[in-house]
C-alpha atoms as a PDB file:
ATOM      1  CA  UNK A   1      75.355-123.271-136.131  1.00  0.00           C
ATOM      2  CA  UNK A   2      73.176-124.365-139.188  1.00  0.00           C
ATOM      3  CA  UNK A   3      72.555-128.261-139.813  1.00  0.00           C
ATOM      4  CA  UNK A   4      75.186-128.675-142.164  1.00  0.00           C
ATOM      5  CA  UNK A   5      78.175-126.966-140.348  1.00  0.00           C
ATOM      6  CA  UNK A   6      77.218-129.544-137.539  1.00  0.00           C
ATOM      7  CA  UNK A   7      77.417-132.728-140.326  1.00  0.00           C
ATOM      8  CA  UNK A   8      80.627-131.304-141.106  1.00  0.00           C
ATOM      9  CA  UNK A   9      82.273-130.344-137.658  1.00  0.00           C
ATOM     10  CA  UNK A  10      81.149-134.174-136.570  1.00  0.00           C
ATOM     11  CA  UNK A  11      82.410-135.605-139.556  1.00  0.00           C
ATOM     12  CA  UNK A  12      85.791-134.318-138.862  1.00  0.00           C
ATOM     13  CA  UNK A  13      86.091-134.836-135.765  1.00  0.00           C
ATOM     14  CA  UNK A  14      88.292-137.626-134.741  1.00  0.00           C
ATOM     15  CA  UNK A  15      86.244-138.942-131.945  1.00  0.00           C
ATOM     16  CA  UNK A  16      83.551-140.937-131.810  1.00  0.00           C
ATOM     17  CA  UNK A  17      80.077-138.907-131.553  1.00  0.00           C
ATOM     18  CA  UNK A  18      78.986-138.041-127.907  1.00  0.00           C
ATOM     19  CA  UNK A  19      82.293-139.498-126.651  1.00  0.00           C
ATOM     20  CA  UNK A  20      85.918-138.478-125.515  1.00  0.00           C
ATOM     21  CA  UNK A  21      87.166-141.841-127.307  1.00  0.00           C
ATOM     22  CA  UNK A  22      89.594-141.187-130.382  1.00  0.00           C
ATOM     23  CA  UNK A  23      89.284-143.699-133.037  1.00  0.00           C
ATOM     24  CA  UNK A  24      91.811-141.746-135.685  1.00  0.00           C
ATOM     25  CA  UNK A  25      95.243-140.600-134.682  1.00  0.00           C
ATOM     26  CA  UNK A  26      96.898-138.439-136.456  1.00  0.00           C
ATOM     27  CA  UNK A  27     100.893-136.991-136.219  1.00  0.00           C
ATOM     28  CA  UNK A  28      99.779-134.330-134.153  1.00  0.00           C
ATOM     29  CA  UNK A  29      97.763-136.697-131.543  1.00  0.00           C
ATOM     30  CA  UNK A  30     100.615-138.704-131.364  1.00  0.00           C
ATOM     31  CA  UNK A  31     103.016-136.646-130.853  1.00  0.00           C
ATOM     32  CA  UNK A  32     101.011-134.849-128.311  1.00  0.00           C
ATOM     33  CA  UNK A  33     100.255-138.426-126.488  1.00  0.00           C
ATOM     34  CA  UNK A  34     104.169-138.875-126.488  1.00  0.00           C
ATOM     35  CA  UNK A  35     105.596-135.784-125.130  1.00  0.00           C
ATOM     36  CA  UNK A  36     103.191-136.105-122.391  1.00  0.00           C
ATOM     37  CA  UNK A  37      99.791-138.123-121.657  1.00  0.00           C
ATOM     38  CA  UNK A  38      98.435-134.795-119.871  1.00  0.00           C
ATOM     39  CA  UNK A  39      99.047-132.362-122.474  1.00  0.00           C
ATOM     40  CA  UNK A  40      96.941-134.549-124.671  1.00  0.00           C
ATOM     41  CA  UNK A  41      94.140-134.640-122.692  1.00  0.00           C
ATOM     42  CA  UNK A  42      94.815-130.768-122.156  1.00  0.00           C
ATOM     43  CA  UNK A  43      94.825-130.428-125.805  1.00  0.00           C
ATOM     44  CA  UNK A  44      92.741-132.498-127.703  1.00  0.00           C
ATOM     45  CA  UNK A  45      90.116-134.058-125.093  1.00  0.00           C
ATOM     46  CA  UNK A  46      89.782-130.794-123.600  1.00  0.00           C
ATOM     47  CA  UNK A  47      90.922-128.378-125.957  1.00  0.00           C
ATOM     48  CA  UNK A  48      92.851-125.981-123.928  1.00  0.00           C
ATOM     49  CA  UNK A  49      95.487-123.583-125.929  1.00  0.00           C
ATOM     50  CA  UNK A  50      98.256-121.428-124.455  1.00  0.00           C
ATOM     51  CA  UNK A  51      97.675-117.850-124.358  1.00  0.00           C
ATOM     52  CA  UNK A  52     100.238-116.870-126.685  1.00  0.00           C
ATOM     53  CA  UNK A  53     103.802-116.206-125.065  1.00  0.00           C
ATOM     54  CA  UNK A  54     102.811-116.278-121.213  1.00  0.00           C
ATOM     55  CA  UNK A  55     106.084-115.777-118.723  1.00  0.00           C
ATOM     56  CA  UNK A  56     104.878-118.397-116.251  1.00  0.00           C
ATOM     57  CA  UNK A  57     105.073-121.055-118.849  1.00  0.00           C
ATOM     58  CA  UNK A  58     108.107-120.288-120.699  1.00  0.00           C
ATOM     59  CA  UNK A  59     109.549-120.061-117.107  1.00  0.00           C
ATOM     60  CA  UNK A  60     108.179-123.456-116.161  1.00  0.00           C
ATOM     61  CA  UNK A  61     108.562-125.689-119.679  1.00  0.00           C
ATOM     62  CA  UNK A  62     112.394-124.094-119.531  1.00  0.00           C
ATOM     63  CA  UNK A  63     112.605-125.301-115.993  1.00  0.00           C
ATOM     64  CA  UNK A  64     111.297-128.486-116.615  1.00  0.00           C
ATOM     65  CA  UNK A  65     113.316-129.142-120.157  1.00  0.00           C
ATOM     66  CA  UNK A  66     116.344-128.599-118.026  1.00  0.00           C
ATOM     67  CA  UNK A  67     115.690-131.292-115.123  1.00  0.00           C
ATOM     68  CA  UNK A  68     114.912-133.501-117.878  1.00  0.00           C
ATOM     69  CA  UNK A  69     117.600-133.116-119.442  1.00  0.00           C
ATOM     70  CA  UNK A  70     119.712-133.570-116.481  1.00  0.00           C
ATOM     71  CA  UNK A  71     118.402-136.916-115.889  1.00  0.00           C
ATOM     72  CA  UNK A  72     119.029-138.148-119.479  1.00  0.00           C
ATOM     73  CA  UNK A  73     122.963-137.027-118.520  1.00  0.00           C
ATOM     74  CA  UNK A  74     123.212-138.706-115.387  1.00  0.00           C
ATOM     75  CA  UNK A  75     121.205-141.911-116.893  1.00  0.00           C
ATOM     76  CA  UNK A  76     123.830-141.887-119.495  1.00  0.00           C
ATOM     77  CA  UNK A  77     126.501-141.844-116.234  1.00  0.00           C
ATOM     78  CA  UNK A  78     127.885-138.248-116.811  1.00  0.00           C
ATOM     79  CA  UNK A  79     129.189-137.126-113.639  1.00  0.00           C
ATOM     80  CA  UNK A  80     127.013-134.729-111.692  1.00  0.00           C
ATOM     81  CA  UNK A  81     129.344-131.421-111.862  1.00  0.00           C
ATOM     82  CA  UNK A  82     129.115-132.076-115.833  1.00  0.00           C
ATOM     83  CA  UNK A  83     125.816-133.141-116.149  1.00  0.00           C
ATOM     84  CA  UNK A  84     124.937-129.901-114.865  1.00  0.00           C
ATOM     85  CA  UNK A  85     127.503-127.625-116.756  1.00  0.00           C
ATOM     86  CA  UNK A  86     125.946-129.273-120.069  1.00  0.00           C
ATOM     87  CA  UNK A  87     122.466-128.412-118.572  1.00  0.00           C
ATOM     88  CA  UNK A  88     122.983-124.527-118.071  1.00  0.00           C
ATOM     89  CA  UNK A  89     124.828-124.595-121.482  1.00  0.00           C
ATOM     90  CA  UNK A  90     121.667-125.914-123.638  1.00  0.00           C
ATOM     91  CA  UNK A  91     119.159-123.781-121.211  1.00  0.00           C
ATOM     92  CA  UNK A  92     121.087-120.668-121.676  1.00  0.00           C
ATOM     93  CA  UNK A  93     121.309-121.323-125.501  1.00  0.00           C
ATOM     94  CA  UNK A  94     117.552-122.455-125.853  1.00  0.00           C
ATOM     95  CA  UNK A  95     116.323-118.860-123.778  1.00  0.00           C
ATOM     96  CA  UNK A  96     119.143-116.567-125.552  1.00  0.00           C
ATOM     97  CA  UNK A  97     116.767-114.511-127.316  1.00  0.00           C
ATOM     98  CA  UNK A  98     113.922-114.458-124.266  1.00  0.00           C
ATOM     99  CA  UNK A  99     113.902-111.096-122.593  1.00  0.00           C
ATOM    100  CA  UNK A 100     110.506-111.312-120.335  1.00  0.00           C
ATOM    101  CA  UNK A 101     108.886-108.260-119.313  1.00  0.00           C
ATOM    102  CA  UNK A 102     107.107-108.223-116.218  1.00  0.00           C
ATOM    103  CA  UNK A 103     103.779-106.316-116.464  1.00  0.00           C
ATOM    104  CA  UNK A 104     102.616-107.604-112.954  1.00  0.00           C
ATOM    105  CA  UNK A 105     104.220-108.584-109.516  1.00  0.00           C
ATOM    106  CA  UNK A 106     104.011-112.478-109.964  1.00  0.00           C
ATOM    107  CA  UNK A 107     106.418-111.828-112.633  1.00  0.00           C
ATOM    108  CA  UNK A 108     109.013-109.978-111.236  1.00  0.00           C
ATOM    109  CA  UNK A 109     110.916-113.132-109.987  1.00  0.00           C
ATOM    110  CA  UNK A 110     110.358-114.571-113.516  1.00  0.00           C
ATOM    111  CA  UNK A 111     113.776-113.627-115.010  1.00  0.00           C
ATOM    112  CA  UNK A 112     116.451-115.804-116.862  1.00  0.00           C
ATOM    113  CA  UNK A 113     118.640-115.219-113.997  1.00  0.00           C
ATOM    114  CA  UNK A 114     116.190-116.639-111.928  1.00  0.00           C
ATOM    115  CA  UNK A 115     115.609-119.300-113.717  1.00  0.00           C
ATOM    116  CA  UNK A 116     119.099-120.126-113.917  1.00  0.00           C
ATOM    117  CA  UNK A 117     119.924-120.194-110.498  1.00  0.00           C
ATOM    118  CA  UNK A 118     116.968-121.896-109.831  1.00  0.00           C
ATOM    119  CA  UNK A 119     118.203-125.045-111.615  1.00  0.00           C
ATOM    120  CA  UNK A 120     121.007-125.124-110.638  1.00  0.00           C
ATOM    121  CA  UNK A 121     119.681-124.739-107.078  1.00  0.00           C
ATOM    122  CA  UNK A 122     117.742-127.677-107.350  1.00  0.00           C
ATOM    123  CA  UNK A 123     120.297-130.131-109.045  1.00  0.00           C
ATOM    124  CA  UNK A 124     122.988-129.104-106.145  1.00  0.00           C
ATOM    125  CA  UNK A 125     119.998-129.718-103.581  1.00  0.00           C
ATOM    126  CA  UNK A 126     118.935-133.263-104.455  1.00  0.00           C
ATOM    127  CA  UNK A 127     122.314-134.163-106.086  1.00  0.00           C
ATOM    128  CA  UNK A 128     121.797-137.209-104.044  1.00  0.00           C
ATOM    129  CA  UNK A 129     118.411-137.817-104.166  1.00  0.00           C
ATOM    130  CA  UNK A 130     117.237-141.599-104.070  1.00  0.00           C
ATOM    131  CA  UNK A 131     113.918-140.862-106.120  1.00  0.00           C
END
């Protein structure tokens, strides 16, 4: 990298020089930061970038979209047989049009049935659940 190309890469970066400390935020920082405090370090301190469309974490942000969204229900005192029938309903909408194709065995069990049933496993299982 020539002398110049390093004046300009520094001079837009938005931390300080040598450090992991961001002095300018911008909408895309923020929004990171507010989603989740780990996916902005993920992102922008270490600069990690998904693979494209990988089935392990389609399967997992699905799966995790859908216990938040549980919790916002029953926060907002929906009953539990509800909260969960509104839950399947936006999951099954949001992964409509994803049709994963398993090119290896640690895929196989990554299916929209599977994920399906595995929600709704875990919502009957810890219904009651004091955490």
């Amino acid at each position: 990298m020539s002398t110049a190309e390093q004046v300009i890469e520094s001079a837009l970066s938005p931390f300080l020089e040598g450090t992991q400390i961001q002095f300018a935020w911008d909408s895309t920082s923020l929004g990171l930061f507010k989603t989740c405090p780990r996916l902005y370090q993920y992102t922008m301190i270490d600069g990690w970038q998904s693979q494209g469309d990988n089935i392990h974490l389609r399967f997992g942000i699905e799966y995790h979209q859908a216990l938040h969204d549980y919790e916002l229900s029953r926060v907002a005192g929906i009953p539990h047989d509800d909260a969960v029938h509104d839950v399947i309903r936006a999951l099954l909408h949001r992964i409509a049009d994803w049709r994963p194709e398993p090119t290896k065995p640690s895929e196989k069990t990554k299916s929209r049935e599977h994920l399906i049933r595995t929600v709704i496993w875990y919502l009957d299982q810890f219904e009651n659940d004091p955490a």
